[in-house]
N, C-alpha and C. Protein backbone atom coordinates (compact mmCIF):
# COMPACT_ATOMS: atom_id res chain seq x y z
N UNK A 1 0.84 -1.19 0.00
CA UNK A 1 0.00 0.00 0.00
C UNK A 1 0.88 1.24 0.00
N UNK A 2 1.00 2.25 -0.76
CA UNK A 2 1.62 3.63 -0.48
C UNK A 2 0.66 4.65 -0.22
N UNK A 3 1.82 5.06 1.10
CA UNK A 3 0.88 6.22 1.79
C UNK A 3 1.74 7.38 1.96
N UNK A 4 2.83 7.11 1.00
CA UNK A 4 3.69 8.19 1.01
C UNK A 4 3.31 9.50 0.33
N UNK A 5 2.98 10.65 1.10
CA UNK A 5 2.50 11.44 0.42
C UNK A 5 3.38 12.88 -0.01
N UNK A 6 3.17 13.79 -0.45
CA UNK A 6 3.81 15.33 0.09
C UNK A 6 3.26 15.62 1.86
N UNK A 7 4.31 16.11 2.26
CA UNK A 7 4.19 17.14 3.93
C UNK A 7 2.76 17.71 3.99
N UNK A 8 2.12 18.17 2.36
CA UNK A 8 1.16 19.19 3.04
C UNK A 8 -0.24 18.51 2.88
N UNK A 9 -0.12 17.33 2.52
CA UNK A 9 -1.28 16.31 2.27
C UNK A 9 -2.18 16.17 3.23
N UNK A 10 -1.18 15.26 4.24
CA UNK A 10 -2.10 15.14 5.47
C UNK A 10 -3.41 16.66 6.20
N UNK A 11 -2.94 17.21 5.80
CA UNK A 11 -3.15 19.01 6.69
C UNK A 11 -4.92 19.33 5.37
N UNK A 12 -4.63 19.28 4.12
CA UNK A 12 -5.70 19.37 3.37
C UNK A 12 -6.68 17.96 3.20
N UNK A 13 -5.65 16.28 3.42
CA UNK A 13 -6.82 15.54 3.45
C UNK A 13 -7.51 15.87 4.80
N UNK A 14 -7.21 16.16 6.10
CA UNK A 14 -7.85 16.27 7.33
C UNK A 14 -8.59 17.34 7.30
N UNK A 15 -9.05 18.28 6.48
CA UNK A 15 -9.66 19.84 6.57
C UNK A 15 -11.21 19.62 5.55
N UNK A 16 -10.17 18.48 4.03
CA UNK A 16 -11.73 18.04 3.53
C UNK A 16 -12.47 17.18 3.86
N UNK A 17 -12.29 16.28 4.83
CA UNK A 17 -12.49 14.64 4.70
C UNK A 17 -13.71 14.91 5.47
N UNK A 18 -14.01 16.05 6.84
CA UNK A 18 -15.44 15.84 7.44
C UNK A 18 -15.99 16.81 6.96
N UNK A 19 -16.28 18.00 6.44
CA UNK A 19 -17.12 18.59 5.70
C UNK A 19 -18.28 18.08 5.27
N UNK A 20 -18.05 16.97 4.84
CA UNK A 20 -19.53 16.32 4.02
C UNK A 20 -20.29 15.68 4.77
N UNK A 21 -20.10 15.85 5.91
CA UNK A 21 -20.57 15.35 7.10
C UNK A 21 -21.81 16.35 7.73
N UNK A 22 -21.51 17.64 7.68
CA UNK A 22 -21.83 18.77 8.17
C UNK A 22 -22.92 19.12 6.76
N UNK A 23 -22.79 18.82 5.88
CA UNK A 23 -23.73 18.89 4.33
C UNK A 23 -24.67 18.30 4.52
N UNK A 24 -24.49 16.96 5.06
CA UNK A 24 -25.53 16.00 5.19
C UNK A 24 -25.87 16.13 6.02
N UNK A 25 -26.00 16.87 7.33
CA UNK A 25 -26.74 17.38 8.04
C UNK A 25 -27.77 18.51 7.87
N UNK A 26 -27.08 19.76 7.35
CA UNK A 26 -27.77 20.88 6.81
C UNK A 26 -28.65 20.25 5.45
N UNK A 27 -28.19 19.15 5.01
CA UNK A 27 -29.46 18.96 3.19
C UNK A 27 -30.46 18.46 4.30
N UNK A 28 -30.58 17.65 5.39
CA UNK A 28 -31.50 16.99 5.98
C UNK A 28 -32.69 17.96 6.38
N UNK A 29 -32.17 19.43 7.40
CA UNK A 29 -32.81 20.24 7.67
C UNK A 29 -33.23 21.07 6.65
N UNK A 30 -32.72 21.87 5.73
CA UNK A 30 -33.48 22.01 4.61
C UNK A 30 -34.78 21.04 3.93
N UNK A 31 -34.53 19.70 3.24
CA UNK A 31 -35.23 19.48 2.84
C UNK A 31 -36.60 18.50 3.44
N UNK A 32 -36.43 18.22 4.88
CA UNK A 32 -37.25 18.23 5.42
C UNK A 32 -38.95 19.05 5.39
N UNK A 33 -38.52 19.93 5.27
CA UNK A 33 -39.42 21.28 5.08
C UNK A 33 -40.56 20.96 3.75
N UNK A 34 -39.54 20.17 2.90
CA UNK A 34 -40.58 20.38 1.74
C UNK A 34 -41.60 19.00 1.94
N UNK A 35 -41.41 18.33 2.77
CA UNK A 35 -42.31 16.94 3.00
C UNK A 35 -43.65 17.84 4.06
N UNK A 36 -43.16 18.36 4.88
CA UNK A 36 -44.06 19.87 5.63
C UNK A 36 -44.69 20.34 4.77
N UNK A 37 -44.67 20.65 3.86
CA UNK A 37 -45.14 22.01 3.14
C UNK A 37 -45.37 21.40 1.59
N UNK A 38 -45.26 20.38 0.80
CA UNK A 38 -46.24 19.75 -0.37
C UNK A 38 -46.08 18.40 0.05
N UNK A 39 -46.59 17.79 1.05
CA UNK A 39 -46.86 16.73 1.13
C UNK A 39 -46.53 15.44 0.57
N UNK A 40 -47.00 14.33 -0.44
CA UNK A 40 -46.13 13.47 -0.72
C UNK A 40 -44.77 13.62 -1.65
N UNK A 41 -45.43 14.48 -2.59
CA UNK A 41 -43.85 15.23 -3.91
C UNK A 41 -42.88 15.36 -2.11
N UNK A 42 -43.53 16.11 -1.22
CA UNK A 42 -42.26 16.92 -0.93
C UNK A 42 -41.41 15.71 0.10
N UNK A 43 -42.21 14.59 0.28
CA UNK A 43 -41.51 13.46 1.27
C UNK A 43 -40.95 13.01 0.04
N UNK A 44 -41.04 12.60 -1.38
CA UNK A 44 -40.52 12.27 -2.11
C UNK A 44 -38.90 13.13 -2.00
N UNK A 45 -38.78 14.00 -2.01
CA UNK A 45 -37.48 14.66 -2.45
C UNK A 45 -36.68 14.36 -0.55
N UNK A 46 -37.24 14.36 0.31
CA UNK A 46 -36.60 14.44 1.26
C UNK A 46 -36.43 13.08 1.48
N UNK A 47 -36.97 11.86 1.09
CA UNK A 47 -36.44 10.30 0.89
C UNK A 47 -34.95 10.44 0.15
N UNK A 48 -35.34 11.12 -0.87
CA UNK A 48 -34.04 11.13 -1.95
C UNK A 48 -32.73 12.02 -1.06
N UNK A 49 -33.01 13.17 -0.64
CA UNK A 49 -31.90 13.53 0.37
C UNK A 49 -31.64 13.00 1.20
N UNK A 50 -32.26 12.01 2.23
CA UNK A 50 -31.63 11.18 2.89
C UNK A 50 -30.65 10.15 2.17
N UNK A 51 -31.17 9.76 1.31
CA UNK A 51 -29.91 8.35 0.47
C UNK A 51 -28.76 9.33 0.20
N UNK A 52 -29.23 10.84 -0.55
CA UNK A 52 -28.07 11.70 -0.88
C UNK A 52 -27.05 11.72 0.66
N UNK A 53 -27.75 12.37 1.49
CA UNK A 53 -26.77 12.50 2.77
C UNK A 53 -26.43 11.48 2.84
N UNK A 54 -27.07 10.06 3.16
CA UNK A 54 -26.03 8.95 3.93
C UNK A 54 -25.20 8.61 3.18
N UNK A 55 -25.26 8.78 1.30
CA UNK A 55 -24.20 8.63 1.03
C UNK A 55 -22.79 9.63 0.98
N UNK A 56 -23.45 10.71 1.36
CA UNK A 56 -22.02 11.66 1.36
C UNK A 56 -21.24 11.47 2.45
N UNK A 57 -22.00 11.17 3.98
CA UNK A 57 -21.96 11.07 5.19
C UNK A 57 -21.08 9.40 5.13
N UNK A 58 -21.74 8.51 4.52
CA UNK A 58 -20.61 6.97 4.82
C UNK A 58 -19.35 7.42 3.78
N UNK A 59 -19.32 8.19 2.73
CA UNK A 59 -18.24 8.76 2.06
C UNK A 59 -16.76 8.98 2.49
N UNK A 60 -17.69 10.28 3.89
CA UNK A 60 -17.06 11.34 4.47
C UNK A 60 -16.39 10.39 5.49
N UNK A 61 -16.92 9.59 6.13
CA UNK A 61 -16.45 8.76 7.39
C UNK A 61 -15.19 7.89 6.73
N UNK A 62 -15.12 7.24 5.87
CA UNK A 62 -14.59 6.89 5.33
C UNK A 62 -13.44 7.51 4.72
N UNK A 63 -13.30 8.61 4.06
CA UNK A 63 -12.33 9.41 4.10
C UNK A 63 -11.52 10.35 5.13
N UNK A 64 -12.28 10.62 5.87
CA UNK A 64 -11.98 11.30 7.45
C UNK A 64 -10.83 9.72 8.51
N UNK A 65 -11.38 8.69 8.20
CA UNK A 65 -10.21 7.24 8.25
C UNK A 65 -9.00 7.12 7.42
N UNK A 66 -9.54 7.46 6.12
CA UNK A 66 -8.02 7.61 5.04
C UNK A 66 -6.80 8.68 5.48
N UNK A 67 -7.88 10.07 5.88
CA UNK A 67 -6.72 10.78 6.08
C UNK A 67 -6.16 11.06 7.51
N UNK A 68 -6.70 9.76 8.41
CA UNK A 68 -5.54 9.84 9.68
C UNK A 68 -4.69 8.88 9.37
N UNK A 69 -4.47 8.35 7.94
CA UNK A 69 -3.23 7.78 7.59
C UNK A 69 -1.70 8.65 7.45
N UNK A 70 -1.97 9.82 7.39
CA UNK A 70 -1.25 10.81 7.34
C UNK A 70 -0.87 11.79 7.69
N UNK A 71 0.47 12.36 8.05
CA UNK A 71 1.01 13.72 9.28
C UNK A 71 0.13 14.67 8.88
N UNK A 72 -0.61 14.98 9.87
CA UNK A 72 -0.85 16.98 9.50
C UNK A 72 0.22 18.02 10.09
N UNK A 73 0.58 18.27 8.87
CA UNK A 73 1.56 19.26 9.47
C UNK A 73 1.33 20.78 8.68
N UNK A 74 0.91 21.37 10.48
CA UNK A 74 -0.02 22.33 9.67
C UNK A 74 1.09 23.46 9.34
N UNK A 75 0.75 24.15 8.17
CA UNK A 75 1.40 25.03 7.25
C UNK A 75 0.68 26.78 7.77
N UNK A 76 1.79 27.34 7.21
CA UNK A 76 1.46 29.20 7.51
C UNK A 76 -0.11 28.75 6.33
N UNK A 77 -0.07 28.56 5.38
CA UNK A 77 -1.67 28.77 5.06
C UNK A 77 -2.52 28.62 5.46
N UNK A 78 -2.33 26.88 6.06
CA UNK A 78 -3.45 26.65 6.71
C UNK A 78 -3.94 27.18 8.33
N UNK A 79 -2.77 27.82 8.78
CA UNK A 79 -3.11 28.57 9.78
C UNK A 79 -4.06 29.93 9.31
N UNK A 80 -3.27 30.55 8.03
CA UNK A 80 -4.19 31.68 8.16
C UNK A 80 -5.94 31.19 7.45
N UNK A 81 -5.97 30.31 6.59
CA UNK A 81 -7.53 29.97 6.20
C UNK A 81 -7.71 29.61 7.76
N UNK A 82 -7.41 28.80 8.34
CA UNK A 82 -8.43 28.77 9.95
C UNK A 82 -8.32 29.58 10.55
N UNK A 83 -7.85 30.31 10.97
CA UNK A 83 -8.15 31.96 11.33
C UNK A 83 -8.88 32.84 10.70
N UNK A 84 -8.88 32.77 9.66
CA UNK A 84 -9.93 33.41 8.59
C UNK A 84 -11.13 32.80 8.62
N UNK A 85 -11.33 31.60 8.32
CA UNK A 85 -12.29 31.01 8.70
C UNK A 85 -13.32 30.81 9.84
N UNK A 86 -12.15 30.81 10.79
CA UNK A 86 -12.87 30.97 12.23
C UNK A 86 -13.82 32.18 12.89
N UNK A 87 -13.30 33.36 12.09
CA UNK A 87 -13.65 35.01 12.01
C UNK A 87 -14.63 34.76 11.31
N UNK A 88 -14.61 34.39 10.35
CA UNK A 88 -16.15 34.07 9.22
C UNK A 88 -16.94 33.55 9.93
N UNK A 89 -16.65 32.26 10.67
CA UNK A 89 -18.01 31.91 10.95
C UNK A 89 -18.50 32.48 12.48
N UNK A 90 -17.46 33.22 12.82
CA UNK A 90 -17.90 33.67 14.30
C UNK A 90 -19.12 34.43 14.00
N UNK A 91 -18.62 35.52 12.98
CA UNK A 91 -19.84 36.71 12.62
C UNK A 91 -20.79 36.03 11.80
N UNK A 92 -20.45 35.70 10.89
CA UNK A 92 -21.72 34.60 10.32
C UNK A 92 -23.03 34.23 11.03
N UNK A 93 -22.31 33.37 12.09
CA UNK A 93 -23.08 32.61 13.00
C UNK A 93 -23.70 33.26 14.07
N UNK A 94 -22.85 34.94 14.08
CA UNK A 94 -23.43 35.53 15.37
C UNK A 94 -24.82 36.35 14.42
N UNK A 95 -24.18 36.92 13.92
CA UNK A 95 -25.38 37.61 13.22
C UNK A 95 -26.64 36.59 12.55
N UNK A 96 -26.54 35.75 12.47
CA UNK A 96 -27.58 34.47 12.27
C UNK A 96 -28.36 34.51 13.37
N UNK A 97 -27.97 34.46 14.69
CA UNK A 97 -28.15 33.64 15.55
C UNK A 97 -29.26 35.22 16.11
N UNK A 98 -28.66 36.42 16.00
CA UNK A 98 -28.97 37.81 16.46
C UNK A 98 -30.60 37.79 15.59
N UNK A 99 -30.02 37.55 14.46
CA UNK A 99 -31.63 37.43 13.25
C UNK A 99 -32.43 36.74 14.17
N UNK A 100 -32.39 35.17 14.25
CA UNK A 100 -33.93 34.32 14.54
C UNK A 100 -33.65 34.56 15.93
N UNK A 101 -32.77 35.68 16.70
CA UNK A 101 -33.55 35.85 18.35
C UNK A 101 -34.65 36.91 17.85
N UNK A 102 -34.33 37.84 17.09
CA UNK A 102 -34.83 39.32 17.09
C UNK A 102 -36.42 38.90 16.28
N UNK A 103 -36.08 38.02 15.45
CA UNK A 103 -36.98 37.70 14.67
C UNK A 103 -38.67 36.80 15.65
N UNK A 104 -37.55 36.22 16.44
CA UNK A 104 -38.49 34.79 17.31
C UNK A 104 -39.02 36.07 18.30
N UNK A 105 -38.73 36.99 18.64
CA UNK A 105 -39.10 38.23 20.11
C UNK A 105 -40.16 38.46 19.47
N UNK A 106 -40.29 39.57 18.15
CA UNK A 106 -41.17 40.06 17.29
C UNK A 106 -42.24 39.39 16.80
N UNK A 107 -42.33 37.80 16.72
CA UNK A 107 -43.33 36.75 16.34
C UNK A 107 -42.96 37.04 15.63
N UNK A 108 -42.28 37.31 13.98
CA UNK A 108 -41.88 36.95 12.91
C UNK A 108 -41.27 35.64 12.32
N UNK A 109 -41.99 34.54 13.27
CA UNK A 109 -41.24 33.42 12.45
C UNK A 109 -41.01 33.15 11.51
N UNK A 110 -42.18 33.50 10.37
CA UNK A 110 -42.09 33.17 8.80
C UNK A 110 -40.44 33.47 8.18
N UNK A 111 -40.22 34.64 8.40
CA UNK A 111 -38.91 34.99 8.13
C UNK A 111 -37.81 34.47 8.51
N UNK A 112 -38.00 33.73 9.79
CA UNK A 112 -36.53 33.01 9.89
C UNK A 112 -35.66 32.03 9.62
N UNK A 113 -36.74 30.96 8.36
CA UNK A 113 -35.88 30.05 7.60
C UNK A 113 -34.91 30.84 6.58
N UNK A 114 -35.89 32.32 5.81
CA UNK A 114 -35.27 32.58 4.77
C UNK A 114 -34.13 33.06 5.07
N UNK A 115 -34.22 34.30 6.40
CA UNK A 115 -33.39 34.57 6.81
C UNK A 115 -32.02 33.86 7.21
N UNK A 116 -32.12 32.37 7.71
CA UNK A 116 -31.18 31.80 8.09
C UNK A 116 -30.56 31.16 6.60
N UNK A 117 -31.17 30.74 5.99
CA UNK A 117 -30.61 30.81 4.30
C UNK A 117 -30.13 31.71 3.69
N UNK A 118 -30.51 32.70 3.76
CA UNK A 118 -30.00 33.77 2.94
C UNK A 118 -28.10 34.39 3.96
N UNK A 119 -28.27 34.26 5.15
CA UNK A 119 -26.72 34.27 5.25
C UNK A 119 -25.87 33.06 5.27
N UNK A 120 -26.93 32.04 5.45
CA UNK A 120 -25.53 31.02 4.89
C UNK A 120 -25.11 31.04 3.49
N UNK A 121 -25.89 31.40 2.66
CA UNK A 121 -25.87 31.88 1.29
C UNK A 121 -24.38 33.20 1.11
N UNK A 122 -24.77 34.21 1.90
CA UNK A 122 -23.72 35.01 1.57
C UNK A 122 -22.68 34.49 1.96
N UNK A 123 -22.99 34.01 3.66
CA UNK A 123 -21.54 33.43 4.03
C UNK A 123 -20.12 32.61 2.47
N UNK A 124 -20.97 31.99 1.81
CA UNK A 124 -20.24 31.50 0.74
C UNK A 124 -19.38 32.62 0.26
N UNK A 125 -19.76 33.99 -0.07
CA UNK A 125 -18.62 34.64 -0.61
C UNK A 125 -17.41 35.12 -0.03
N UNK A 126 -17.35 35.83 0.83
CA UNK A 126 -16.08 35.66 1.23
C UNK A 126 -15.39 34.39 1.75
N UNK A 127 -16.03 33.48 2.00
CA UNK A 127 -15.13 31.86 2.14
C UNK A 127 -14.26 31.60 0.31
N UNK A 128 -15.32 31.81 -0.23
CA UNK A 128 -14.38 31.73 -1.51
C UNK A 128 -13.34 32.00 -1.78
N UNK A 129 -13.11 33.28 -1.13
CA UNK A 129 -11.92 34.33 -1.16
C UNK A 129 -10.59 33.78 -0.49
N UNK A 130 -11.19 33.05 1.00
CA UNK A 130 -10.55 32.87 1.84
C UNK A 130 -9.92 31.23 1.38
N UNK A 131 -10.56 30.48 0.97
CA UNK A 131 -10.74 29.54 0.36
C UNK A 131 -9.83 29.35 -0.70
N UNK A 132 -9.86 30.61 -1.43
CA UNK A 132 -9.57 30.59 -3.24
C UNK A 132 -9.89 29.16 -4.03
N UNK A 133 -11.34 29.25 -3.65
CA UNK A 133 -12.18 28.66 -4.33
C UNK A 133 -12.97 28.75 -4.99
N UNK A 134 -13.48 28.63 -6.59
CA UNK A 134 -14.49 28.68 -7.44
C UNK A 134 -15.98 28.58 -6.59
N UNK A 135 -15.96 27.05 -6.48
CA UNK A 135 -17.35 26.57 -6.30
C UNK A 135 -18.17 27.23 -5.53
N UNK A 136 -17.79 28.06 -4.63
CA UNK A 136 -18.19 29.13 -3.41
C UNK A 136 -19.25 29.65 -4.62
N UNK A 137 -18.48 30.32 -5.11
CA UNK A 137 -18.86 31.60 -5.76
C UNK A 137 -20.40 31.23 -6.69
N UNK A 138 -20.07 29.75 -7.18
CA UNK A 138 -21.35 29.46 -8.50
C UNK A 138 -22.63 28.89 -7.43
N UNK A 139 -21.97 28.18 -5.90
CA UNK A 139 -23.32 27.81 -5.20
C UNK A 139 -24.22 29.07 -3.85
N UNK A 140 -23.28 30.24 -3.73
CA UNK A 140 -23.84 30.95 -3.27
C UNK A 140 -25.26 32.20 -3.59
N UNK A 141 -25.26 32.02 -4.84
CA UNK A 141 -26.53 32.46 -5.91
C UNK A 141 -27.83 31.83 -5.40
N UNK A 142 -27.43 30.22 -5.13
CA UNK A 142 -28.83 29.59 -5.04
C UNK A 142 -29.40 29.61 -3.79
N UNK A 143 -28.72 29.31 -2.45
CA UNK A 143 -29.84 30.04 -1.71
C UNK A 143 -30.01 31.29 -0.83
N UNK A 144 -29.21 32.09 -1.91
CA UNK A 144 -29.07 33.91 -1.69
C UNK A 144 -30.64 34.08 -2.55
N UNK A 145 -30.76 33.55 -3.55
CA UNK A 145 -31.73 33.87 -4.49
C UNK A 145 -33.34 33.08 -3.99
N UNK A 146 -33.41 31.99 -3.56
CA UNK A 146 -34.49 31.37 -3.26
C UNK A 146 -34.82 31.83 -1.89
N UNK A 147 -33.47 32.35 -0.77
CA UNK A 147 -34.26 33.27 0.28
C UNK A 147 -34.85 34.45 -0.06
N UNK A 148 -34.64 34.50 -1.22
CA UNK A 148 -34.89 36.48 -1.03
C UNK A 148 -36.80 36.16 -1.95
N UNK A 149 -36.53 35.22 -2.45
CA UNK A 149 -37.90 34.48 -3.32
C UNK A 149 -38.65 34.50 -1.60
N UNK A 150 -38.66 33.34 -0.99
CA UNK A 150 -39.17 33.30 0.42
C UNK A 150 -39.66 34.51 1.19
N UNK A 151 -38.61 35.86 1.31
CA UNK A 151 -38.69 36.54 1.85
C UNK A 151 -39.87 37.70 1.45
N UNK A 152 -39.76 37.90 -0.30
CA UNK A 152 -40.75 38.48 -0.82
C UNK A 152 -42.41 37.89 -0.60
N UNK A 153 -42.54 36.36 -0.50
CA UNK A 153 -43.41 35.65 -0.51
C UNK A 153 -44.01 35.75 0.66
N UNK A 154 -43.29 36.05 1.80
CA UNK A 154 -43.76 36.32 3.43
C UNK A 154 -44.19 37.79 3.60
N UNK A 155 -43.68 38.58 2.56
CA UNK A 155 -44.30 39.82 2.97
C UNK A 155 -45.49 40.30 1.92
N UNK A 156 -45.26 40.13 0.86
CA UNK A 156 -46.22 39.96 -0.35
C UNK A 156 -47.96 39.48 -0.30
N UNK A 157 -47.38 38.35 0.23
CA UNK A 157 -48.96 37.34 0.01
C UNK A 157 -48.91 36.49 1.52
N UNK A 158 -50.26 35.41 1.25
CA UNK A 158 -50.69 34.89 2.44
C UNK A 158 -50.05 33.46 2.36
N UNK A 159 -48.87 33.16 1.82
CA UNK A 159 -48.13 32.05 1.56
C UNK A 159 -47.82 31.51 3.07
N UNK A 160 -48.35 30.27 3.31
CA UNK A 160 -48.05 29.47 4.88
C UNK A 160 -46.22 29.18 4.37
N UNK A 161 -46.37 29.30 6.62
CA UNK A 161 -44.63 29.59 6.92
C UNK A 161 -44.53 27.79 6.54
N UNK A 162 -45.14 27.18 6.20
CA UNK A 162 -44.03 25.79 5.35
C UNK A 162 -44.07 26.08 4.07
N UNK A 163 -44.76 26.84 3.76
CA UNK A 163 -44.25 27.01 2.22
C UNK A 163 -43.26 28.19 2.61
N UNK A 164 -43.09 28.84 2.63
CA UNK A 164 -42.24 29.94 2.47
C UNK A 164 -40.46 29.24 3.37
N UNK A 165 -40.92 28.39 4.34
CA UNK A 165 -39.44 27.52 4.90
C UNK A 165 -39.18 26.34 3.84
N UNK A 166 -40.16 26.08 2.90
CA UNK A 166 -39.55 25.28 1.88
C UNK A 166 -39.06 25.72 0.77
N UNK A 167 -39.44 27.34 0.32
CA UNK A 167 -39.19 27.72 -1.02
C UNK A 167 -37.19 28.12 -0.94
N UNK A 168 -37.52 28.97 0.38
CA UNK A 168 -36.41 29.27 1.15
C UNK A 168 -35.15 27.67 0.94
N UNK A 169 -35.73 27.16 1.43
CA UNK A 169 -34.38 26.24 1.69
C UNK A 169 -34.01 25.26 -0.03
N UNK A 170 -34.37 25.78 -1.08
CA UNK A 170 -34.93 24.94 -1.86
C UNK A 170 -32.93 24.94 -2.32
N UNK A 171 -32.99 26.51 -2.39
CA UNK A 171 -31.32 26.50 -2.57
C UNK A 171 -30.13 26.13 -1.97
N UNK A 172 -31.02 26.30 -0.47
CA UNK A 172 -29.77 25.56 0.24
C UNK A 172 -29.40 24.36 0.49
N UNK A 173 -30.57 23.41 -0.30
CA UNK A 173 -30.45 21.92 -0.14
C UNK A 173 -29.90 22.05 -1.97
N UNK A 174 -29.99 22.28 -2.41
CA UNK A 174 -28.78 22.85 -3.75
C UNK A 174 -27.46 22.88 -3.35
N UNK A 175 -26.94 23.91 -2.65
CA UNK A 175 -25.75 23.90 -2.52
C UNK A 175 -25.51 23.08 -1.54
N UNK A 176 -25.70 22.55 -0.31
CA UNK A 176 -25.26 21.67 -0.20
C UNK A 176 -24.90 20.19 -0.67
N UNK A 177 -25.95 19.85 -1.27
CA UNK A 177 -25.78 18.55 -2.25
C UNK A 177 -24.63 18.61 -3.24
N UNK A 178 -24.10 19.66 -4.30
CA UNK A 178 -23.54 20.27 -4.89
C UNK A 178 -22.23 20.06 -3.93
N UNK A 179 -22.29 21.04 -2.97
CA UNK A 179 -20.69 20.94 -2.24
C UNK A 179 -20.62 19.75 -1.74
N UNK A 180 -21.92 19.04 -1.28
CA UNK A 180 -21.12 17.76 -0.76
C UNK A 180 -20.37 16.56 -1.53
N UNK A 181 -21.14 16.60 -2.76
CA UNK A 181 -20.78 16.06 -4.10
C UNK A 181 -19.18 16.22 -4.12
N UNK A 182 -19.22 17.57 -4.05
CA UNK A 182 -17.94 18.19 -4.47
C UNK A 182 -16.96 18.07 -3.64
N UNK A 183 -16.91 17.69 -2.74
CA UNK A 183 -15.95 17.93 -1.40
C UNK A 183 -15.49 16.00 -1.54
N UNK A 184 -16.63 15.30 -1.80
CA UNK A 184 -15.80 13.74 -1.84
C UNK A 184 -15.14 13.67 -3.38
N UNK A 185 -15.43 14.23 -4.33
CA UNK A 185 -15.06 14.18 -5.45
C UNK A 185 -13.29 15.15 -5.04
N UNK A 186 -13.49 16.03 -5.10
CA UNK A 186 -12.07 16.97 -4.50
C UNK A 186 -10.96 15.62 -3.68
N UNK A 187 -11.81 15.03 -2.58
CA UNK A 187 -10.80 14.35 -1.96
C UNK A 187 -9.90 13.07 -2.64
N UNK A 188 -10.94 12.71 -3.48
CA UNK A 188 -10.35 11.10 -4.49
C UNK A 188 -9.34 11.65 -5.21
N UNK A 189 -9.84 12.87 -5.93
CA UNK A 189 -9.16 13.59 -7.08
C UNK A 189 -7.56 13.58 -6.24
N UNK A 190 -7.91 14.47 -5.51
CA UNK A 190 -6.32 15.00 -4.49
C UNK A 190 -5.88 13.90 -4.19
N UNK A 191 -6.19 12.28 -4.03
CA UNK A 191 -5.61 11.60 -3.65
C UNK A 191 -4.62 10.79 -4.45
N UNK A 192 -5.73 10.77 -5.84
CA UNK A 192 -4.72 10.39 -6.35
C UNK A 192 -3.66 10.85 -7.15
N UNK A 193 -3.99 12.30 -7.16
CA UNK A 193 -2.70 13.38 -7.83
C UNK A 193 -1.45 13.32 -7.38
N UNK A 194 -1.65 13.01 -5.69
CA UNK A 194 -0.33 12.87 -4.91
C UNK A 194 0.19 11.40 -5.15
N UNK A 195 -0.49 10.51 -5.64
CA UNK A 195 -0.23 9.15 -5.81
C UNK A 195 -0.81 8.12 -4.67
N UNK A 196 -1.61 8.50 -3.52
CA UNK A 196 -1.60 7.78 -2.39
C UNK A 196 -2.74 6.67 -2.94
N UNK A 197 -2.94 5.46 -2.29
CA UNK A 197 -4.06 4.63 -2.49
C UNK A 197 -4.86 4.88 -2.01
N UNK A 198 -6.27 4.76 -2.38
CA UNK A 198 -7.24 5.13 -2.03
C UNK A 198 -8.50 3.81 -2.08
């Protein structure tokens, strides 16, 4: 078996390998919503995201094992993306968290799926940056765009809060599926560029 890799292997397989873990959690809560809110179609699509998650999720476990085959030895980059990162999601998450209190005080619930979509949505752009990553950039559209759909729909018309928490999440069970796709595909790819078995 060779597990001889480059120094900086171990440090990027250990950073992608559980990600898709955390996907398949968030596609679950998203598309939940739509079995709530159109009934059998919408248990139909949230059957199908469960097989999607467990397979990204037995993927991820599985690769998150491959790469404690190998040193992390963490690098000046990867110090500054987790520092950067860590800042991202502090405010991210605080200002999220500030939304559905302010939102839940006011009785505005309707608003707080879209709301909580629509900044994980932005959150994607500057991670891109931080990242210097493409994919950020092409999956943060979709549920920047289907919250702000949601959001119009809650103030507009008499649209029930499961429809408006399903229209809302429609993108964010998009990009996650999408990144989670993408995050086990990234890891095979990288594995075998460096030559390691996989």
């Amino acid at each position: 078996m060779n597990n001889i890799a480059p120094k900086w292997y171990g440090e990027a397989a250990q950073s992608i390998a559980p990600i898709g873990i955390m996907m398949s959690v968030f596609l679950l809560v998203y598309t939940i919503w739509f079995g709530f809110a159109w009934g059998a179609i919408g248990w139909s699509f949230f059957i199908l995201s469960v097989l999607l998650a467990s397979l990204i999720c037995a993927k991820s476990v599985k690769n998150m094992r491959h790469s404690k085959l190998f040193e992390k030895n963490e690098s000046v980059e990867g110090k500054r993306i987790g520092k950067a990162m860590g800042i991202l999601s502090g405010v991210s998450y605080g200002i999220l968290w500030l939304f559905v209190i302010l939102l839940f005080i006011f009785n505005l619930y309707i608003f707080i799926m879209p709301v909580v979509t629509l900044v994980i949505g932005l959150h994607f752009i500057p991670q891109a940056k931080i990242m210097n990553r493409k994919i950020d950039y092409y999956v943060a559209p979709l549920p920047i765009f289907t919250a702000l759909i949601a959001i119009y729909l809650a103030i507009q018309t008499d649209v029930s809060l499961l429809s408006v928490y399903a229209i809302a999440s429609i993108g964010g069970a998009l990009a996650t599926s999408i990144y989670g796709v993408y995050l086990l595909i990234t890891y095979k790819t990288l594995a075998k560029e460096v030559g390691v078995d996989y």
